[in-house]
N, C-alpha and C. Protein backbone atom coordinates (compact mmCIF):
# COMPACT_ATOMS: atom_id res chain seq x y z
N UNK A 1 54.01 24.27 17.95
CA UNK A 1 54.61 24.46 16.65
C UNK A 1 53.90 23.55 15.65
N UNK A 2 53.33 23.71 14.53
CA UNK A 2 52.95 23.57 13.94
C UNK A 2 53.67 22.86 12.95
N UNK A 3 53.10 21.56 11.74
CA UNK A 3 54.27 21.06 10.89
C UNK A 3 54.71 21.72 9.97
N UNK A 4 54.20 22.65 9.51
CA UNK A 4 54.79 23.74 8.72
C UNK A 4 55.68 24.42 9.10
N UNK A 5 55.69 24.81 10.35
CA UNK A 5 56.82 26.26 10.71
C UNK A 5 57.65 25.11 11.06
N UNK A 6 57.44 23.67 11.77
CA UNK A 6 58.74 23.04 11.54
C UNK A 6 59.54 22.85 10.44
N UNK A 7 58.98 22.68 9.29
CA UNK A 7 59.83 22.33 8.27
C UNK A 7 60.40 23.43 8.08
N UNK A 8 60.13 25.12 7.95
CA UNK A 8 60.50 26.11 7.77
C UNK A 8 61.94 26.07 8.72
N UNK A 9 61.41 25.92 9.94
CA UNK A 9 63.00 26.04 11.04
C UNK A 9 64.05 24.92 10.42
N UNK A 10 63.53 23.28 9.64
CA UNK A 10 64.55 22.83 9.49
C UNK A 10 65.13 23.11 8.38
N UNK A 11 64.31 23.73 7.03
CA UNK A 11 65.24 24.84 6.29
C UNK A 11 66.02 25.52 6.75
N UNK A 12 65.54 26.20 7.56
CA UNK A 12 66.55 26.79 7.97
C UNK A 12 67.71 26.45 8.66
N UNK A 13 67.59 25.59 9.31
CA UNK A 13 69.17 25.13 9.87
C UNK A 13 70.06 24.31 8.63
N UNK A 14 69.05 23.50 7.59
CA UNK A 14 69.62 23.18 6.68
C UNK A 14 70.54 24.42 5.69
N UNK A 15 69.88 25.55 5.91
CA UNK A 15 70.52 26.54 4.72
C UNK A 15 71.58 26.94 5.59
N UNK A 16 72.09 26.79 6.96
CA UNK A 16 72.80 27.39 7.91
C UNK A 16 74.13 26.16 7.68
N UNK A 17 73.53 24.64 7.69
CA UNK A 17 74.50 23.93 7.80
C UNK A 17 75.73 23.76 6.30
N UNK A 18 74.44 24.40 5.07
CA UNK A 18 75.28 24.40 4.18
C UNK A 18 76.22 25.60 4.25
N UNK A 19 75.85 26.80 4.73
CA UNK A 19 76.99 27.81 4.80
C UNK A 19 78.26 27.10 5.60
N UNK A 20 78.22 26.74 6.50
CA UNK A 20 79.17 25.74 7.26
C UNK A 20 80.03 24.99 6.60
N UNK A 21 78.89 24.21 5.37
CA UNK A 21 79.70 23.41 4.69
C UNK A 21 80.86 23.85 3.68
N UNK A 22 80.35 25.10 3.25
CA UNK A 22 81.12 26.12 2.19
C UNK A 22 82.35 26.61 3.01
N UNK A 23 82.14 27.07 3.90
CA UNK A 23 83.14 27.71 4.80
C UNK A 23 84.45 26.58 4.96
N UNK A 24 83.98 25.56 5.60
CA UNK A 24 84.51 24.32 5.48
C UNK A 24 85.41 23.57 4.86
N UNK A 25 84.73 23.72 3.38
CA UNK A 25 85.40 23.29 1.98
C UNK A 25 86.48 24.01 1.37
N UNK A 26 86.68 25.51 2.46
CA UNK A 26 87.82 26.69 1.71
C UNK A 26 88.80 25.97 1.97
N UNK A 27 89.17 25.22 3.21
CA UNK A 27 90.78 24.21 3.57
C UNK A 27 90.65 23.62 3.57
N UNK A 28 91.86 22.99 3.25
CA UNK A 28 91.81 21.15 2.91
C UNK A 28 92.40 21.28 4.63
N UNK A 29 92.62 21.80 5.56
CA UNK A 29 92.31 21.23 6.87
C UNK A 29 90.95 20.56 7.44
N UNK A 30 89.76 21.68 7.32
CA UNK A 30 88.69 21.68 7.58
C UNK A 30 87.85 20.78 6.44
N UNK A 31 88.38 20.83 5.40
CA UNK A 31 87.35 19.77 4.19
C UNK A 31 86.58 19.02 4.73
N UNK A 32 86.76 17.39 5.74
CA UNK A 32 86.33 16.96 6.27
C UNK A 32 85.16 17.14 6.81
N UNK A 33 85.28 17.99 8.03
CA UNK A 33 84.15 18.74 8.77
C UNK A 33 83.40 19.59 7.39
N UNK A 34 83.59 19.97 6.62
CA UNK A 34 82.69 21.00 5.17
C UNK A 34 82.14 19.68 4.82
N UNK A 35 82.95 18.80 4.23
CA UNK A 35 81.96 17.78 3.69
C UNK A 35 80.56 17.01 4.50
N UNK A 36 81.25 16.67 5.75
CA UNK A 36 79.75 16.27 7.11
C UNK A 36 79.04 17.26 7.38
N UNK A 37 79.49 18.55 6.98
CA UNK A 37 78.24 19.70 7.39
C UNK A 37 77.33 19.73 6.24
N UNK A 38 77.88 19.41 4.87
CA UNK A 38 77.24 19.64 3.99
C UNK A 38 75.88 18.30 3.47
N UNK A 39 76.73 17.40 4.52
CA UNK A 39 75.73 15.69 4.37
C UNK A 39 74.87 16.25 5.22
N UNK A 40 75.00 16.50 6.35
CA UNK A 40 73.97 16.81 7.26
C UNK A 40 72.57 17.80 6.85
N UNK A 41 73.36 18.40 6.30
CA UNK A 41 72.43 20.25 5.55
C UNK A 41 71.41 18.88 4.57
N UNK A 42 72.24 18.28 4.04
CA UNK A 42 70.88 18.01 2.92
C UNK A 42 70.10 16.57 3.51
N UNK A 43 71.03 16.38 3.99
CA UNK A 43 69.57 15.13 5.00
C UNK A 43 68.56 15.63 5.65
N UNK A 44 69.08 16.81 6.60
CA UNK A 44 67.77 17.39 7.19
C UNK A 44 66.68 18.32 6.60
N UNK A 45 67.33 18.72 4.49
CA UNK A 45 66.52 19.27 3.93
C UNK A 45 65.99 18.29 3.61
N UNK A 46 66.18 17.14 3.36
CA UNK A 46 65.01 15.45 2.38
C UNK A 46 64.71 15.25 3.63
N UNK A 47 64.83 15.07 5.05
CA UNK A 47 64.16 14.72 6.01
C UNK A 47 62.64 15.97 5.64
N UNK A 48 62.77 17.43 5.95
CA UNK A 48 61.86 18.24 5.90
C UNK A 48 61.18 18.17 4.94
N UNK A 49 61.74 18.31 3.74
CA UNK A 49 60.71 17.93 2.51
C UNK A 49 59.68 16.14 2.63
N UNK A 50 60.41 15.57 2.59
CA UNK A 50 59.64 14.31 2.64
C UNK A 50 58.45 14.73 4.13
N UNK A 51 58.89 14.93 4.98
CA UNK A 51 57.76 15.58 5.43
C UNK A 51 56.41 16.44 5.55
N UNK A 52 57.09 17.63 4.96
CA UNK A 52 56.00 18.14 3.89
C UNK A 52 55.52 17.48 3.08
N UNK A 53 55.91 16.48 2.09
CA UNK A 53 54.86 15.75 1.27
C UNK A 53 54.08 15.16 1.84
N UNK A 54 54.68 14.46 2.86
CA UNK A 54 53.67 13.58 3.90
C UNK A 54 52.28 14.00 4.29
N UNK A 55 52.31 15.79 4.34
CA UNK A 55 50.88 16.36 4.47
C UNK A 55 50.50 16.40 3.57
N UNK A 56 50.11 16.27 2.51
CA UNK A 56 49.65 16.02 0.99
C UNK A 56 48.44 15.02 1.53
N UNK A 57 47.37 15.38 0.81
CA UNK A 57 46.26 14.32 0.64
C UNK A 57 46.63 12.97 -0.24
N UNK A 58 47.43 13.55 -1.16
CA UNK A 58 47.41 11.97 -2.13
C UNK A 58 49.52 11.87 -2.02
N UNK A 59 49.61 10.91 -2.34
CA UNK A 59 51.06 10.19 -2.62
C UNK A 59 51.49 10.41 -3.82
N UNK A 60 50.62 11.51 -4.79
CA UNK A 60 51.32 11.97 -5.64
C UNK A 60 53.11 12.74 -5.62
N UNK A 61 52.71 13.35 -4.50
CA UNK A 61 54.31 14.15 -4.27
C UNK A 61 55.02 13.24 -3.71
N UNK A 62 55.12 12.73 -2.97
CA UNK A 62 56.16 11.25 -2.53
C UNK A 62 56.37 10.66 -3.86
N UNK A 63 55.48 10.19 -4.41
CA UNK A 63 56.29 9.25 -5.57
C UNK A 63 57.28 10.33 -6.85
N UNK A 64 56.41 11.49 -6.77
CA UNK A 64 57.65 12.17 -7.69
C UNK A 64 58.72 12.48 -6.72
N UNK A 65 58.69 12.92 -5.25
CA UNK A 65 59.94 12.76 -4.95
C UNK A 65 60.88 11.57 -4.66
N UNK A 66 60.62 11.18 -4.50
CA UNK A 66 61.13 9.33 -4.42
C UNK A 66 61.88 8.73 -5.90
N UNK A 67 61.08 9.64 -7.22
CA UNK A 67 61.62 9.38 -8.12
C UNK A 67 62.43 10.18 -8.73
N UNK A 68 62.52 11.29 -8.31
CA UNK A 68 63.54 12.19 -8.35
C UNK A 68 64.70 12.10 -7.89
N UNK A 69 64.88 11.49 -6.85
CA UNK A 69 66.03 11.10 -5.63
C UNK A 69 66.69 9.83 -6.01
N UNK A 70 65.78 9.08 -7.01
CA UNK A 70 66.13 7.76 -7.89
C UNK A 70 66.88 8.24 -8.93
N UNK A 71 66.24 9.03 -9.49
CA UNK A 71 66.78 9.17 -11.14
C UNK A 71 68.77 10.41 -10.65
N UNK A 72 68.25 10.97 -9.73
CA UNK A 72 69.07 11.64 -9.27
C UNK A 72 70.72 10.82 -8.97
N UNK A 73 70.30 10.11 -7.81
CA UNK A 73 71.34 9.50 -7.58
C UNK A 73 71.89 8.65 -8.39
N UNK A 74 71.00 8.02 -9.34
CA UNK A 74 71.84 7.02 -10.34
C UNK A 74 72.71 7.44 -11.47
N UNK A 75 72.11 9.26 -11.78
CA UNK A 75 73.12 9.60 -12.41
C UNK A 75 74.45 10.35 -11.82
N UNK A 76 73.94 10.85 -10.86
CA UNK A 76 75.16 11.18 -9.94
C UNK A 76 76.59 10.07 -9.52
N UNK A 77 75.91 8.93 -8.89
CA UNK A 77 76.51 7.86 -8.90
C UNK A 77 77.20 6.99 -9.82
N UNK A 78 76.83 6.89 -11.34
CA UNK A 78 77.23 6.69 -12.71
C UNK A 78 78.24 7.33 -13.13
N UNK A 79 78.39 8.56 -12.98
CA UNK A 79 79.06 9.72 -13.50
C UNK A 79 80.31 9.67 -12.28
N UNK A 80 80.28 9.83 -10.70
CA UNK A 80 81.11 9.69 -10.17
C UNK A 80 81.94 8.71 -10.38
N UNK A 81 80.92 7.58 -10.34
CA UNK A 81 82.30 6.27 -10.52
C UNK A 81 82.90 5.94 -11.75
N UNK A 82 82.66 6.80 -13.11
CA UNK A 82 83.37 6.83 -14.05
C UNK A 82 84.81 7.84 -14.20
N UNK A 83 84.23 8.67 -13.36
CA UNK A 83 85.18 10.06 -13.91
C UNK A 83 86.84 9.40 -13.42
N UNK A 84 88.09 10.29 -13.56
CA UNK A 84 88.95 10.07 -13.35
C UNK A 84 89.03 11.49 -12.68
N UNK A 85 90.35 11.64 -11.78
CA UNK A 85 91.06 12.50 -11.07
C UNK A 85 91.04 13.91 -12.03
N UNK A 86 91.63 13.66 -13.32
CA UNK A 86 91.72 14.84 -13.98
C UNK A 86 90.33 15.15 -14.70
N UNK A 87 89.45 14.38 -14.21
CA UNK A 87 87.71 14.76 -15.16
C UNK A 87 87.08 15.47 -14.26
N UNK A 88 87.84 15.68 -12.75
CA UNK A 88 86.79 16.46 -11.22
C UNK A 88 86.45 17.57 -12.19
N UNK A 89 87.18 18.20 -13.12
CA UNK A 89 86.24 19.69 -13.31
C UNK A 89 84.96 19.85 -13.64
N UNK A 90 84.75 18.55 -14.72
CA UNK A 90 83.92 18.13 -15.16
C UNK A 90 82.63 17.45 -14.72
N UNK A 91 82.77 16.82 -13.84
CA UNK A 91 82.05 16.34 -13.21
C UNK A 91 81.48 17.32 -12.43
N UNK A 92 82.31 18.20 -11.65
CA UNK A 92 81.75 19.53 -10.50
C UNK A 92 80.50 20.27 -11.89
N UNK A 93 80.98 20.22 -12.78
CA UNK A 93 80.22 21.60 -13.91
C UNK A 93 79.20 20.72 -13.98
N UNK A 94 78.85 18.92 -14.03
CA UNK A 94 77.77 18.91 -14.87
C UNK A 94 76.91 18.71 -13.52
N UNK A 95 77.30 18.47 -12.03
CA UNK A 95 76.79 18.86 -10.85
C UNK A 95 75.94 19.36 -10.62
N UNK A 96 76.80 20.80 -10.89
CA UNK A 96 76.53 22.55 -10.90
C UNK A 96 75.43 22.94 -11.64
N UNK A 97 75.15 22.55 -12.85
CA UNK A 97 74.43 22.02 -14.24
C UNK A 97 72.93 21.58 -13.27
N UNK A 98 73.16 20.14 -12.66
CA UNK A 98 72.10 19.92 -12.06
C UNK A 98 70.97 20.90 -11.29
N UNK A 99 71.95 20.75 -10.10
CA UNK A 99 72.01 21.95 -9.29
C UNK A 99 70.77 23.34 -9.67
N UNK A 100 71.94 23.78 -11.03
CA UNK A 100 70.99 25.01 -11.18
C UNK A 100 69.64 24.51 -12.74
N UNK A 101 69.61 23.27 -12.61
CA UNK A 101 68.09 23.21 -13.41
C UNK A 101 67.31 22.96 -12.22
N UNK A 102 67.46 21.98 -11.16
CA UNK A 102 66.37 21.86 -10.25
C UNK A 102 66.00 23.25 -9.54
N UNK A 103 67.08 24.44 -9.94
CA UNK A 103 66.56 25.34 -8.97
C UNK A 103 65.68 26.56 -9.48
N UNK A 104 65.70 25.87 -11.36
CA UNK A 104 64.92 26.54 -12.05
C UNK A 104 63.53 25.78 -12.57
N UNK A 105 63.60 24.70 -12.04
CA UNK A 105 62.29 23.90 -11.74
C UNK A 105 61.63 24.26 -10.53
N UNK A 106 62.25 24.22 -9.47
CA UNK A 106 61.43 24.87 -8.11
C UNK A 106 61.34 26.05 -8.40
N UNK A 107 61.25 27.21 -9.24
CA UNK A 107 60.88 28.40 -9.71
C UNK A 107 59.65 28.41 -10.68
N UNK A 108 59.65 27.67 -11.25
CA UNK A 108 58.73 27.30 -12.74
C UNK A 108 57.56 26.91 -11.40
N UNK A 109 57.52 25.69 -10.81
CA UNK A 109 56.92 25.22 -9.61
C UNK A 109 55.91 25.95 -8.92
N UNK A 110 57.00 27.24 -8.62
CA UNK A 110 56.26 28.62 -8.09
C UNK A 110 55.43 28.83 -8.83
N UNK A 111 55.85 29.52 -9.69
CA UNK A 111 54.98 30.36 -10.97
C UNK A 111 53.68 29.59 -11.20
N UNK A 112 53.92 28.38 -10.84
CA UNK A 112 52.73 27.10 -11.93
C UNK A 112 51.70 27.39 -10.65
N UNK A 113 51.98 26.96 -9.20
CA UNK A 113 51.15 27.21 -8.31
C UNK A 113 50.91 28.33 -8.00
N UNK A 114 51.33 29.60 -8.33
CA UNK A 114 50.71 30.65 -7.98
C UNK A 114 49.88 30.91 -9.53
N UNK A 115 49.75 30.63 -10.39
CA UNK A 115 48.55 30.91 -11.28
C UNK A 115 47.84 29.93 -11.22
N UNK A 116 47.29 29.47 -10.19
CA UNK A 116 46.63 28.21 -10.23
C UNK A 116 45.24 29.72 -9.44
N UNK A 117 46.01 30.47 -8.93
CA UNK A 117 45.21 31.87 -7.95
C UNK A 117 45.71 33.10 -8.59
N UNK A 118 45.19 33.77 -9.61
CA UNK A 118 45.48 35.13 -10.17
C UNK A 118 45.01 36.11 -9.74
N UNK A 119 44.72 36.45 -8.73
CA UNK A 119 44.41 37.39 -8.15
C UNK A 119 45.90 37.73 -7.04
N UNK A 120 46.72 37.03 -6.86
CA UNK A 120 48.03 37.54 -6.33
C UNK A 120 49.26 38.04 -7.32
N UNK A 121 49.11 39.01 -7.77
CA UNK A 121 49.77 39.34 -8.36
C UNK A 121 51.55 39.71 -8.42
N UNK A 122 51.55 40.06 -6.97
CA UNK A 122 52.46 40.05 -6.35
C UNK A 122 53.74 38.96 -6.28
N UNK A 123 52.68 37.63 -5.70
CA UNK A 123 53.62 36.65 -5.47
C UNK A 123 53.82 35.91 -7.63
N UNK A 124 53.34 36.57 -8.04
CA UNK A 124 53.29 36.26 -9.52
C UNK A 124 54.92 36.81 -10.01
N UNK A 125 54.65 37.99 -9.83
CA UNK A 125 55.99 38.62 -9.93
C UNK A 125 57.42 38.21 -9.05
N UNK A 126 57.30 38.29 -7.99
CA UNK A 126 58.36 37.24 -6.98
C UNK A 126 58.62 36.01 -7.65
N UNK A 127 57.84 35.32 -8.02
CA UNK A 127 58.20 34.13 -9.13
C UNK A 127 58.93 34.26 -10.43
N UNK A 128 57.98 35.37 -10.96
CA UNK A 128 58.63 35.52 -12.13
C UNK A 128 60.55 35.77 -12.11
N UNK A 129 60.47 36.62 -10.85
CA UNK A 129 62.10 37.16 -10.26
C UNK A 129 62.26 35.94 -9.96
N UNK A 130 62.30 35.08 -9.31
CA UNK A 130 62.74 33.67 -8.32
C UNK A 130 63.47 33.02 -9.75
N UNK A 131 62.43 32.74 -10.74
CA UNK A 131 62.77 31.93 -11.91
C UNK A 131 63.62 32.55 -12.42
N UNK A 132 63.96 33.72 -13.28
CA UNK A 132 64.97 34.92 -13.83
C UNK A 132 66.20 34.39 -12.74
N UNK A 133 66.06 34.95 -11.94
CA UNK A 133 67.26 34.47 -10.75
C UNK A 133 68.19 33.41 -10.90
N UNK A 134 67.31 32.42 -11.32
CA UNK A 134 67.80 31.23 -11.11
C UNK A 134 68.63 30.77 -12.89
N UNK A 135 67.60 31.14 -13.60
CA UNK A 135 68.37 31.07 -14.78
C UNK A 135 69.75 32.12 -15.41
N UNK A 136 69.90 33.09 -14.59
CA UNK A 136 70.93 33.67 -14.62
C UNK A 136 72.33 33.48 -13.96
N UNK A 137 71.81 32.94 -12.63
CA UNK A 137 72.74 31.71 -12.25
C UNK A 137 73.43 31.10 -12.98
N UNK A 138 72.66 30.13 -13.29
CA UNK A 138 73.04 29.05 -14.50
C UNK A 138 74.35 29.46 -15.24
């Protein structure tokens, strides 16, 4: 196995553990177990990614991810320990907010590296959809 198709399989169990986690989060019986499925899902996605950067020739991608995961958590962490009980809505929306810009940055991402090669036209368009996707989300 190769380090690529590993990281692919641990996407994938990561995208498996977050369904778990969702499922999870429907009862406040199960919450618990939703919330550890959902820690787990994204450790073993920053375990896989930081891996993948690791094959990178230069430490360019480590330090933007490293500083992403910085700037990330401090506002996450800021914002949690301010809010009050009746501000959770708020806090979930500006989350959610996050959430769906990074997922319209890893779309833009696409798009940027696939015209780096214009002769795929294909995966040009899949991007173009990936990005649309994501901003409709939003």
């Amino acid at each position: 196995m190769t380090a690529e198709s590993a990281v692919q399989a641990a996407y994938v169990v990561a995208a498996l553990l977050f369904i778990l986690s969702l499922a999870g989060l429907s009862r406040h019986e199960t919450a618990k177990a939703g919330n550890a499925f959902g820690m787990a899902g994204m450790a073993v996605a920053l375990a896989a990614t930081i891996g993948l950067a690791t094959q990178s020739s230069s430490g360019t991608g480590i330090a933007l991810l490293a500083g992403a995961m910085v700037v990330g958590a401090a506002i996450g962490l800021w914002r949690a320990r301010r809010v009050e009980m009746t501000g959770m809505p708020e806090l979930i929306a500006i989350l959610h907010s996050f959430v769906g810009l990074a997922a319209v940055l890893v779309g833009w991402n696409g798009y940027l590296s696939v015209e780096a090669r214009p002769d795929e036209q294909t995966e040009v368009a899949a991007s173009l959809l990936g990005i649309h996707s994501a901003e409709v989300v939003i």
